[in-house]
Protein backbone atom coordinates (compact mmCIF):
# COMPACT_ATOMS: atom_id res chain seq x y z
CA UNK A 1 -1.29 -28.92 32.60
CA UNK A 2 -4.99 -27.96 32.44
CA UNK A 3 -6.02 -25.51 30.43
CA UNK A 4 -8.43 -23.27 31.92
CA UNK A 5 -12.15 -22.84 30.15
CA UNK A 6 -11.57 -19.01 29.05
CA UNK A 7 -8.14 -20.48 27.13
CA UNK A 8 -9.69 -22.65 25.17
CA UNK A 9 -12.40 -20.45 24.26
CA UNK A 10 -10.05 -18.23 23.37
CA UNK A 11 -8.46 -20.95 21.09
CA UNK A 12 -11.75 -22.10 19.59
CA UNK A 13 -12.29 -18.00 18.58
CA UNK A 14 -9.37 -17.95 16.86
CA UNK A 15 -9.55 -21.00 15.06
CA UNK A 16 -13.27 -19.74 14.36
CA UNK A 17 -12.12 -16.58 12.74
CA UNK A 18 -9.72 -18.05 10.59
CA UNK A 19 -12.09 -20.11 9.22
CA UNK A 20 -14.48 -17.42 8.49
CA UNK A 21 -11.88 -15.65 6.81
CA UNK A 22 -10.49 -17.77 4.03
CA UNK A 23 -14.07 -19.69 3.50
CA UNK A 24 -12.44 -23.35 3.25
CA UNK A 25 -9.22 -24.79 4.86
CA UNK A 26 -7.73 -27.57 6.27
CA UNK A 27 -6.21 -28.60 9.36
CA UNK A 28 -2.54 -28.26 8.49
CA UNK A 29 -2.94 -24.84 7.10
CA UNK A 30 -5.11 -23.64 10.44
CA UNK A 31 -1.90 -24.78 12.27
CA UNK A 32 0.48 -23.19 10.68
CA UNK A 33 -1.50 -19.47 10.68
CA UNK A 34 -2.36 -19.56 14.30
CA UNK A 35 0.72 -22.00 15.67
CA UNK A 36 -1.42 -24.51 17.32
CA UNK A 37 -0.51 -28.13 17.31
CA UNK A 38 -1.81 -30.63 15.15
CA UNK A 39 -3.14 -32.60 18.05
CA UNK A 40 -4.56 -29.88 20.07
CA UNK A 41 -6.23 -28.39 16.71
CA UNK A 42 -7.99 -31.81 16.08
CA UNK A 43 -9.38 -31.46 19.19
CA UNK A 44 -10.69 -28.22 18.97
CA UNK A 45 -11.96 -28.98 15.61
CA UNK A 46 -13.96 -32.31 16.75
CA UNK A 47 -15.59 -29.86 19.42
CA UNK A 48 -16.75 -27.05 17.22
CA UNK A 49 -18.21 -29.89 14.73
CA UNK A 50 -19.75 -31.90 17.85
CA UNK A 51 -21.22 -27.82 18.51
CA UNK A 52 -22.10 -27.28 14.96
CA UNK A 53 -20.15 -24.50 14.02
CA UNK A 54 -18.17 -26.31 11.54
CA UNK A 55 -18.37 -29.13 9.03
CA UNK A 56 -15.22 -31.14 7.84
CA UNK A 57 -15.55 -33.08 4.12
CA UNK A 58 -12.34 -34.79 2.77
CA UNK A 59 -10.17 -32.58 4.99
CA UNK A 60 -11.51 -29.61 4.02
CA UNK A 61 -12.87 -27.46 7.11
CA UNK A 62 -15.27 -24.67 6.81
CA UNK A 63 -17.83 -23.09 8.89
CA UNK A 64 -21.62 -25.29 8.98
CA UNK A 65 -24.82 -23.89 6.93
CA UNK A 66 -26.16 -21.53 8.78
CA UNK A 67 -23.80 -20.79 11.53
CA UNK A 68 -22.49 -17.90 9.37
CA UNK A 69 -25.19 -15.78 10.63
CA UNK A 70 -24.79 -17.19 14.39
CA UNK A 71 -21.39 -16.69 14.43
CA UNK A 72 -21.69 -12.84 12.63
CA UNK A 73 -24.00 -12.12 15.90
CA UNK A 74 -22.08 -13.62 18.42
CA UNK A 75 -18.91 -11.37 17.06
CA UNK A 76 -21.05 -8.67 16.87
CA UNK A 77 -22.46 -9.47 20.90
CA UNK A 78 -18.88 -9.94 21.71
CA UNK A 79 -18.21 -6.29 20.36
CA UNK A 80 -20.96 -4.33 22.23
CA UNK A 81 -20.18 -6.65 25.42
CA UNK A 82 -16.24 -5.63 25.35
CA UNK A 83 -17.10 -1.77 25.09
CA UNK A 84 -19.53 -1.77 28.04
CA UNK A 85 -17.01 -3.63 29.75
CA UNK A 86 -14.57 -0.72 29.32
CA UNK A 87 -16.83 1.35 30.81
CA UNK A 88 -17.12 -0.53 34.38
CA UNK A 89 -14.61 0.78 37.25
CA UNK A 90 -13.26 -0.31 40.12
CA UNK A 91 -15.57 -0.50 42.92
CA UNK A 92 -19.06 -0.60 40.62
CA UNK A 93 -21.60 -2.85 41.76
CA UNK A 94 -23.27 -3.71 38.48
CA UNK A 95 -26.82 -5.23 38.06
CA UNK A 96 -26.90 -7.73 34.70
CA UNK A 97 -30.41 -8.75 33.64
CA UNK A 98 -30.67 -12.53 31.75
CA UNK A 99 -29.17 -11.33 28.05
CA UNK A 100 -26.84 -13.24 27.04
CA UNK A 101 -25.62 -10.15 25.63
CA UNK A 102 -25.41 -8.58 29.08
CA UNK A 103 -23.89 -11.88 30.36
CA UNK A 104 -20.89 -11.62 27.99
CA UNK A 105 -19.67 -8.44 29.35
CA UNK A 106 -18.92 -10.42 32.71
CA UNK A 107 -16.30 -12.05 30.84
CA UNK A 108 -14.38 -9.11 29.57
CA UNK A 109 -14.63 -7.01 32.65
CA UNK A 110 -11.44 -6.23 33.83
CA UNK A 111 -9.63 -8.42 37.19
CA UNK A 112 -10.87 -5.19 39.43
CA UNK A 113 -13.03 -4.95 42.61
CA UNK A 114 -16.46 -5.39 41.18
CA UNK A 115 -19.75 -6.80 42.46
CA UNK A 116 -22.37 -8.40 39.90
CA UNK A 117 -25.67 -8.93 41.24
CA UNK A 118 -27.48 -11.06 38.35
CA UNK A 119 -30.78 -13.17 37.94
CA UNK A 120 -29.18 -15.07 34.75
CA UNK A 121 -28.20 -18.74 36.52
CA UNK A 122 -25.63 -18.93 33.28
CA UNK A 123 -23.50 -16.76 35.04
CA UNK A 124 -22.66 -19.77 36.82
CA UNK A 125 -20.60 -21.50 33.70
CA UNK A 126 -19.09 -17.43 32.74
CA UNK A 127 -15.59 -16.79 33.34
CA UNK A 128 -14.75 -13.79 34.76
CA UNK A 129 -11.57 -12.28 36.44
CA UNK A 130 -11.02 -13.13 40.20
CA UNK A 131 -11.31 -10.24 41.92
CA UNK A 132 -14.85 -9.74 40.79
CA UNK A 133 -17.63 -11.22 42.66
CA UNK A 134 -20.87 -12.72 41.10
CA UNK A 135 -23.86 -12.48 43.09
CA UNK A 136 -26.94 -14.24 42.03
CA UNK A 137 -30.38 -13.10 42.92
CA UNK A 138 -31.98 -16.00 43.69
CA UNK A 139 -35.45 -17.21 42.55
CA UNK A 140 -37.68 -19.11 40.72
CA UNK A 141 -35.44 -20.80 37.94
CA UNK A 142 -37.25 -20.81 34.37
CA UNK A 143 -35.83 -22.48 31.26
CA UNK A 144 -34.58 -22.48 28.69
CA UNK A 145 -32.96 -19.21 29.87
CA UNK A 146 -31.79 -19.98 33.13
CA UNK A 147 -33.65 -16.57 34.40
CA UNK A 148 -34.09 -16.53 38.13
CA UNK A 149 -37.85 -14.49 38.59
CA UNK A 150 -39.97 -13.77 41.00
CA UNK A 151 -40.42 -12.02 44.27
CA UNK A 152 -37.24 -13.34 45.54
CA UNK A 153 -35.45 -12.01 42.80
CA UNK A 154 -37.29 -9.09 43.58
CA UNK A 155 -36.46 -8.77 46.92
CA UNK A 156 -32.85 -8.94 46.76
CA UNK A 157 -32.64 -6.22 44.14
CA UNK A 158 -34.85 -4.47 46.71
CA UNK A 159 -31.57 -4.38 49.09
CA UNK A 160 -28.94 -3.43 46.52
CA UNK A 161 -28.29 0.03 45.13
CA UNK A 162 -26.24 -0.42 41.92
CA UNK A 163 -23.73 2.05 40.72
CA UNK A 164 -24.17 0.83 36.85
CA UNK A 165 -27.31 -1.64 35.22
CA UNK A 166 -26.05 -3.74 32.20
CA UNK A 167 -29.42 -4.91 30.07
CA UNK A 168 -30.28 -6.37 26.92
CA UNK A 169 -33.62 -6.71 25.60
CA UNK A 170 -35.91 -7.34 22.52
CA UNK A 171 -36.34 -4.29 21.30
CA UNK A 172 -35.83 -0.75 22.31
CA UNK A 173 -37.62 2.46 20.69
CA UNK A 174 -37.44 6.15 21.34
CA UNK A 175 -41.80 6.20 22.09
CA UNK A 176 -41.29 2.77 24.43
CA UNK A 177 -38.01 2.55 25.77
CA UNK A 178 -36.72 -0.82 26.65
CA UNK A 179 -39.06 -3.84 25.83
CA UNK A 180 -38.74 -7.87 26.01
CA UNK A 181 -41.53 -10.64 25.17
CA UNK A 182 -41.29 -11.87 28.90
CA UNK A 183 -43.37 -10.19 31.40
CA UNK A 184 -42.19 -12.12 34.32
CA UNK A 185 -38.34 -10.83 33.19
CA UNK A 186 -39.91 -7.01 32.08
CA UNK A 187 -40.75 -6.52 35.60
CA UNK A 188 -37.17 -7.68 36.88
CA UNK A 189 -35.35 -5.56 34.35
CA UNK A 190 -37.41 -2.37 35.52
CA UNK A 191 -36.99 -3.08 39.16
CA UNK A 192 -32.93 -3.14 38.14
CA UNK A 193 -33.07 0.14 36.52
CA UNK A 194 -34.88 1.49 39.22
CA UNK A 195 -32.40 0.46 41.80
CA UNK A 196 -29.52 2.00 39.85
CA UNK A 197 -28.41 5.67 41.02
CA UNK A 198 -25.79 5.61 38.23
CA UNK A 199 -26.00 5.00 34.58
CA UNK A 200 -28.50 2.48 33.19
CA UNK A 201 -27.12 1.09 29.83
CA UNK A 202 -28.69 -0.66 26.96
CA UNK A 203 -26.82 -3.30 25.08
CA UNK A 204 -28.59 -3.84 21.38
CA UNK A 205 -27.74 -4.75 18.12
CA UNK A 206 -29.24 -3.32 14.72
CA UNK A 207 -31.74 -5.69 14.39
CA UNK A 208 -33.54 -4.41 18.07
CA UNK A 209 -33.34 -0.73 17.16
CA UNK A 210 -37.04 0.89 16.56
CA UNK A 211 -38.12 -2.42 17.25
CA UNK A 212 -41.03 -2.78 20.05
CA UNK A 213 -41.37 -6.26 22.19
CA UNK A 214 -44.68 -7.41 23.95
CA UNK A 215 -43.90 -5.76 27.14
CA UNK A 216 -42.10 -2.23 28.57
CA UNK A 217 -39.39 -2.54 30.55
CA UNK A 218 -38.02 0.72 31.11
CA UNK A 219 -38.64 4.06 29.71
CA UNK A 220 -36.78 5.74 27.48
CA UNK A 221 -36.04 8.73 29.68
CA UNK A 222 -34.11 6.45 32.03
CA UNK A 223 -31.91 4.79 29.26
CA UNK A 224 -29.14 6.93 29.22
CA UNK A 225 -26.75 5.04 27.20
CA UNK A 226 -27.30 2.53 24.36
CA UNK A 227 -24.24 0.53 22.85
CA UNK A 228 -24.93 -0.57 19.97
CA UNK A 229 -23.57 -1.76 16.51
CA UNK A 230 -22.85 0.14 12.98
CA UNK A 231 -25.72 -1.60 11.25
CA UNK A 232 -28.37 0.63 13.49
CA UNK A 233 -30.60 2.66 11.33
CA UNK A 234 -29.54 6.59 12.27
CA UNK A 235 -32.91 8.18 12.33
CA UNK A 236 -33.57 5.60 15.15
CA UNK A 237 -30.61 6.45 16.93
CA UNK A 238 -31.29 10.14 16.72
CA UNK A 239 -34.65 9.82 17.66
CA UNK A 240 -32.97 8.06 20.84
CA UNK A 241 -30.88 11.08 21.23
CA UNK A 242 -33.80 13.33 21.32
CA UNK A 243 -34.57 11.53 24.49
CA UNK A 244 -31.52 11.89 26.15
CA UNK A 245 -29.95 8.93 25.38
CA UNK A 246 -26.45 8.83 24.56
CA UNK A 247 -25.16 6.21 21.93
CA UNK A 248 -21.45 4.86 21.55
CA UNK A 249 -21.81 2.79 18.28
CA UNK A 250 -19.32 -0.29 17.52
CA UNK A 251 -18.06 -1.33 14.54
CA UNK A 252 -18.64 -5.39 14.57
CA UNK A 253 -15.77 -5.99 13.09
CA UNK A 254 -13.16 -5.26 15.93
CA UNK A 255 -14.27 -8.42 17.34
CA UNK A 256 -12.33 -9.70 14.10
CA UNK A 257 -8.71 -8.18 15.73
């Protein structure tokens, strides 16, 4: 039978994370810890290689130079999505701007009746639960994001009131707000926040905190919740306090369990 997409993701995490964890192993070993078979774990392993996540050298298997630090974000991306995730109820209709950070929370929402309007085209290849529906916005389609911009996009936020707004961004500060290095997508993200008449939240890791992109996006009196990680410097996040924000802070590592 077929596995489905999110399964073998799933898989690949796992196998991911126990390669992390004791630096160096080998095949046999991998299979044993997580009970996966041989032949399904040589698969798995040829695809993370052909992905370069991993490298394999006289049966030995370890993560690739370089993809430590990759792979460290994308656990810590998967930890901020899974929180904001928890957060969504049945019957939201939630805006998602083109973060893949944003994106990721589509796949950990949970199988409730939800609405996502979005101008990220990669929501396309996302898995998500089947009772929630993806909207996209429409557009003018720019690479090598897959943002859909423009007055189309535009208009169609025009028509949609949303009860929660899911961004990420290049930086956000307590003097600027939200900020990015695209002013085509600035403009789409404020238009979003705008359009929400519940909570606008702010996904960001440590390395965006205090930090100020090209362009504003929204102010920081309209952020009222940034998720973020443990590695955010605290005098940043209290100076987002002092704004009004609220902050739930995630430790990376429960991505690990």
């Amino acid at each position: 039978m077929k596995q489905s997409r999110q399964v073998i993701d799933q898989r690949h995490k796992k196998v991911l994370d126990y390669i992390e964890k004791t630096t160096e192993t080998t095949v046999y070993d991998i299979s044993e810890a997580l009970s996966i078979s041989v032949s399904t774990l040589r698969r798995d392993i040829n695809t993370l290689e052909e992905r370069g996540l991993i490298t394999k050298k006289r049966g030995a298997v370890q993560l690739a130079n370089g993809s430590k630090s990759i792979y460290a974000g994308n656990k810590i991306r998967n930890a901020l999505a899974k929180a904001m995730a928890g957060l969504v109820k049945d019957g939201d209709t939630v805006f998602i701007n083109t973060s893949s950070t944003a994106l990721s929370v589509l796949s950990y929402l949970p199988n409730e009746h939800i609405t996502v309007f979005t101008n990220n085209a990669n929501a396309i290849n996302t898995t998500h639960a089947n009772n929630i529906q993806v909207i996209l916005t429409g557009g003018e389609l720019r690479v090598p994001k897959y943002s859909m911009v423009g007055d189309i996009a535009k208009n169609t936020i025009d028509r949609i009131r949303g009860s929660k707004c899911i961004l990420g961004c290049n930086g956000i500060s307590a003097d600027n707000g939200v900020t990015t290095n695209n002013l085509i997508e600035a403009s789409i993200n404020e238009k979003m926040a705008e359009n929400t008449i519940g909570e606008v939240y702010v996904l960001a890791d440590h390395t965006k905190i205090g930090v100020d992109g090209n362009f504003l996006s929204v102010k920081p009196e309209k952020v009222n919740c940034l998720i973020t990680d443990s590695g955010a410097d605290p005098e940043q996040l209290e100076l987002l306090r002092n704004r009004g924000t609220r902050i739930i802070i995630v430790d990376s590592e429960v991505s690990k369990r």
